[in-house]
Protein backbone atom coordinates (compact mmCIF):
# COMPACT_ATOMS: atom_id res chain seq x y z
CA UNK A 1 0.00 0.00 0.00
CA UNK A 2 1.26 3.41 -0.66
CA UNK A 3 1.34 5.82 2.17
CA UNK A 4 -0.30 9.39 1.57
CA UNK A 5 2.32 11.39 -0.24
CA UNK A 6 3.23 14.77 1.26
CA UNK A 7 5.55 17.36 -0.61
CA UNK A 8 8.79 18.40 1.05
CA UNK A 9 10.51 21.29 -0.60
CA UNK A 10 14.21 20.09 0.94
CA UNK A 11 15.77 22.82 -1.19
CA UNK A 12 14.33 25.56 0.37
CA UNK A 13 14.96 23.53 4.41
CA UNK A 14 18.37 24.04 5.51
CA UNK A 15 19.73 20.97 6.83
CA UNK A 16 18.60 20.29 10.35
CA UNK A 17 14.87 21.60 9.36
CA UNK A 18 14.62 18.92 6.44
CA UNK A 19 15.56 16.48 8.38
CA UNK A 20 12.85 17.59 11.09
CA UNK A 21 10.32 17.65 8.31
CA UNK A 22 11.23 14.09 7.43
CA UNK A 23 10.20 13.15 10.69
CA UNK A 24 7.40 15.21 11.32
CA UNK A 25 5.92 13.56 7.68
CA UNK A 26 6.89 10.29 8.92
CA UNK A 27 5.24 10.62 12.04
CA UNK A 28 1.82 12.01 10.40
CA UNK A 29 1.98 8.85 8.04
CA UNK A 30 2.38 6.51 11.20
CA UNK A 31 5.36 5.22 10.16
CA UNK A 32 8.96 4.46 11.46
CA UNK A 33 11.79 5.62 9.42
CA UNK A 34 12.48 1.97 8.96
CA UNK A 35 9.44 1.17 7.27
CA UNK A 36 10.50 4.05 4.17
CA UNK A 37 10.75 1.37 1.21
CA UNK A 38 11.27 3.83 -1.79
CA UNK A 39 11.95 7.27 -2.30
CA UNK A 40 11.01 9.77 -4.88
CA UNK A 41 12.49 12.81 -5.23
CA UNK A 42 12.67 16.52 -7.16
CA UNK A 43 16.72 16.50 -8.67
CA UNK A 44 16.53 19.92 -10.20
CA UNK A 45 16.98 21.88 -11.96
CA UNK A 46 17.68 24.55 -9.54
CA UNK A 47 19.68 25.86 -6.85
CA UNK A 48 22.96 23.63 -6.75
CA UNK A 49 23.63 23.40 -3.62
CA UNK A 50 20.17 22.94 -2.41
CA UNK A 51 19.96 19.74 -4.88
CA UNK A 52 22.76 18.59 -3.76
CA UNK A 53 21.92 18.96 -0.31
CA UNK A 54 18.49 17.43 -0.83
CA UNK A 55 20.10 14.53 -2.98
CA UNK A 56 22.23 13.73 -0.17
CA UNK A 57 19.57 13.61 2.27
CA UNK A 58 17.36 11.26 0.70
CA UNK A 59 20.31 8.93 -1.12
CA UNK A 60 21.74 8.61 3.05
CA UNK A 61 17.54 7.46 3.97
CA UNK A 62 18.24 4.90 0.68
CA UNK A 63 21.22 3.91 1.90
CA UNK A 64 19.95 3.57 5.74
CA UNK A 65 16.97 1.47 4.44
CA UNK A 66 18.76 -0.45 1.57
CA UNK A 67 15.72 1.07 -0.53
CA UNK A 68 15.84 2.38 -4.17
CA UNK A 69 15.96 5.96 -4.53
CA UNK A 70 14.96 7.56 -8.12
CA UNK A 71 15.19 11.49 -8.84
CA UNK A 72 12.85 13.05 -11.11
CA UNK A 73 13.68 16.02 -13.07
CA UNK A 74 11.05 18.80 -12.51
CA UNK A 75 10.42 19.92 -16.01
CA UNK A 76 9.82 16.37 -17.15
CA UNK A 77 7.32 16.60 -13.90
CA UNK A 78 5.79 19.72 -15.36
CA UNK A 79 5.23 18.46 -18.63
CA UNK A 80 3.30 15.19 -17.26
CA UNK A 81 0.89 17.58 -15.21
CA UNK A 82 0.18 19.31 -18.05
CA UNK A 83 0.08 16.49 -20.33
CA UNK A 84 -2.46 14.98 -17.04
CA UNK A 85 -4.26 18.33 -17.25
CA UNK A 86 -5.25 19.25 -20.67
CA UNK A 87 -4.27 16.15 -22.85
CA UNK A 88 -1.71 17.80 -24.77
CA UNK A 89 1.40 16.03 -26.21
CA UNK A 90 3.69 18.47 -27.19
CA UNK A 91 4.81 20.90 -24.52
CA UNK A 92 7.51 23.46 -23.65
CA UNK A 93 8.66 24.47 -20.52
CA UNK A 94 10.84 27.84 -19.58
CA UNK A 95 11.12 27.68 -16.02
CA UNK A 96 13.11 31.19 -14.55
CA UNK A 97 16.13 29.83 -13.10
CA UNK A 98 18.32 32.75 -11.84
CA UNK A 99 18.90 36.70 -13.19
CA UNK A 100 17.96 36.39 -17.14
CA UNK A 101 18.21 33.03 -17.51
CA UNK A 102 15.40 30.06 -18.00
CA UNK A 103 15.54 26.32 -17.80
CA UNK A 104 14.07 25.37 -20.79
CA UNK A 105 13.04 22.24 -22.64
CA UNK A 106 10.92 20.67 -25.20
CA UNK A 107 8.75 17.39 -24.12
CA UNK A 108 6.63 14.55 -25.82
CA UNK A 109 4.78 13.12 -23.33
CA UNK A 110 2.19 10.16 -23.64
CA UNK A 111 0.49 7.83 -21.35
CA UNK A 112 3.48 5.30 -21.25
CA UNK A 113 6.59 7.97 -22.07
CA UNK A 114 7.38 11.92 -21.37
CA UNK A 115 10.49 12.29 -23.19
CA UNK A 116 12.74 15.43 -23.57
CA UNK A 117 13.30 16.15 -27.33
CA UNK A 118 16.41 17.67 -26.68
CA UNK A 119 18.92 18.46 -24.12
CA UNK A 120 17.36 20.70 -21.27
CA UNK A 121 19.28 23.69 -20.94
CA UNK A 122 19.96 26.93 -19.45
CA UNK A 123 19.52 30.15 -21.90
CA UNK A 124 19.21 33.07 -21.62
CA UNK A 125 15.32 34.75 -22.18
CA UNK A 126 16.52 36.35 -25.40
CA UNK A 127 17.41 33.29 -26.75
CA UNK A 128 13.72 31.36 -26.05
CA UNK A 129 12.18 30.35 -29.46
CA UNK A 130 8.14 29.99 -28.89
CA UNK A 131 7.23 26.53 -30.30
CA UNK A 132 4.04 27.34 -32.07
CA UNK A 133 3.11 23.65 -32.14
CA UNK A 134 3.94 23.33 -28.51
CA UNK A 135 2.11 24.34 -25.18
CA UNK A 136 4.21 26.78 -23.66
CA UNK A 137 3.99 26.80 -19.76
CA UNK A 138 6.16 29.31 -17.72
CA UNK A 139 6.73 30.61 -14.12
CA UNK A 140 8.39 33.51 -16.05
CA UNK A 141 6.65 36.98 -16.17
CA UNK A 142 8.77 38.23 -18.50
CA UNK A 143 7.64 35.09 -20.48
CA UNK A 144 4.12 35.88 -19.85
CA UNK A 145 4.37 39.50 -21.46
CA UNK A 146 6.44 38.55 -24.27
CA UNK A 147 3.99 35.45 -25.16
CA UNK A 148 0.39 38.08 -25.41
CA UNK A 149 -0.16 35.73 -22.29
CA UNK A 150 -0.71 32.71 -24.56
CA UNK A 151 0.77 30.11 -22.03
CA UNK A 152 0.10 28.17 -18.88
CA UNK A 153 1.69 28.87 -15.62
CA UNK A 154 2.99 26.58 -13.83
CA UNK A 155 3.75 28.61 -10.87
CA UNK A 156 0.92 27.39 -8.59
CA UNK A 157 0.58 23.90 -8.61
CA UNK A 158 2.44 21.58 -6.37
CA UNK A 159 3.41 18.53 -9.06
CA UNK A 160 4.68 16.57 -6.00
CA UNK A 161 1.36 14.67 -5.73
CA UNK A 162 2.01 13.18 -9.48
CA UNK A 163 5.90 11.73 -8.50
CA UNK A 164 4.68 7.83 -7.97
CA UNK A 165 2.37 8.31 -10.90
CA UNK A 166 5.12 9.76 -13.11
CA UNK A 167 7.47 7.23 -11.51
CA UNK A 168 5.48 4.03 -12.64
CA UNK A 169 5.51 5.15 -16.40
CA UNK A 170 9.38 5.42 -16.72
């Protein structure tokens, strides 16, 4: 049986809070830390050392628990909500990573597959082509106003509640 899921944003915890939160979800799921028999988690992109602090965290509960532990790139977990949401295959995401630049990539999703068509990258906002065969979906207000607000934000959903879903298509 899976356990309720419950989002933990460990890149935005310090240290000694995630690890409280850990608990305090493990304790509102009645369960030991023991019992923790796979873990899902967000691997970027995004703040470096917050992934890798995060990565760390839950690869040390996989280790602890001899448990598999499989990371899930967030745009890929974008593009299946929005593939979930509206039934569309062909979607681009241009997430705002830091100063001008955007995380950006092109997805094919379907119910078995949600493939990048290319490498994701980092570019600058200048250099974002609009797909015109593509959903766009953005966190990115300078996205928004360049677009005539033709996209789909994707700033407030919490996609966390999708990860075992996602994870049993791969």
């Amino acid at each position: 049986m899976i356990s309720p899921l419950f989002k933990i944003n460990l890149i935005m915890y310090p240290v000694k809070v995630s690890l409280v939160e850990i608990d305090n979800i493990v304790s509102k799921c009645s369960l030991s830390p023991n019992q923790i028999n796979t873990l899902v988690y967000n691997n970027g992109p995004g703040s470096f050392t917050g992934i890798r602090v995060s990565s760390a965290i839950v690869q040390a509960i996989g280790f602890s628990n001899d448990c598999p532990v499989y990371g899930i790139n967030a745009l890929n977990l974008d593009a299946y909500y929005l593939y979930k949401k509206y039934n569309v295959q062909k979607i681009q995401i241009a997430k705002k990573a830091f100063g001008d630049q955007i995380f950006h990539g092109l997805f094919l999703v379907n119910d078995k597959d949600c493939l990048a068509q290319e490498s994701i990258k980092t570019i600058t906002f200048s250099d974002i082509k609009v797909q015109s065969n593509y959903m766009l979906a953005t966190n990115s207000k300078d996205i928004e106003s360049f677009n005539d607000n033709k996209y789909e934000s994707i700033e407030k959903y919490i996609g966390s509640e999708l990860l075992i879903e996602y994870y049993t298509i791969l």
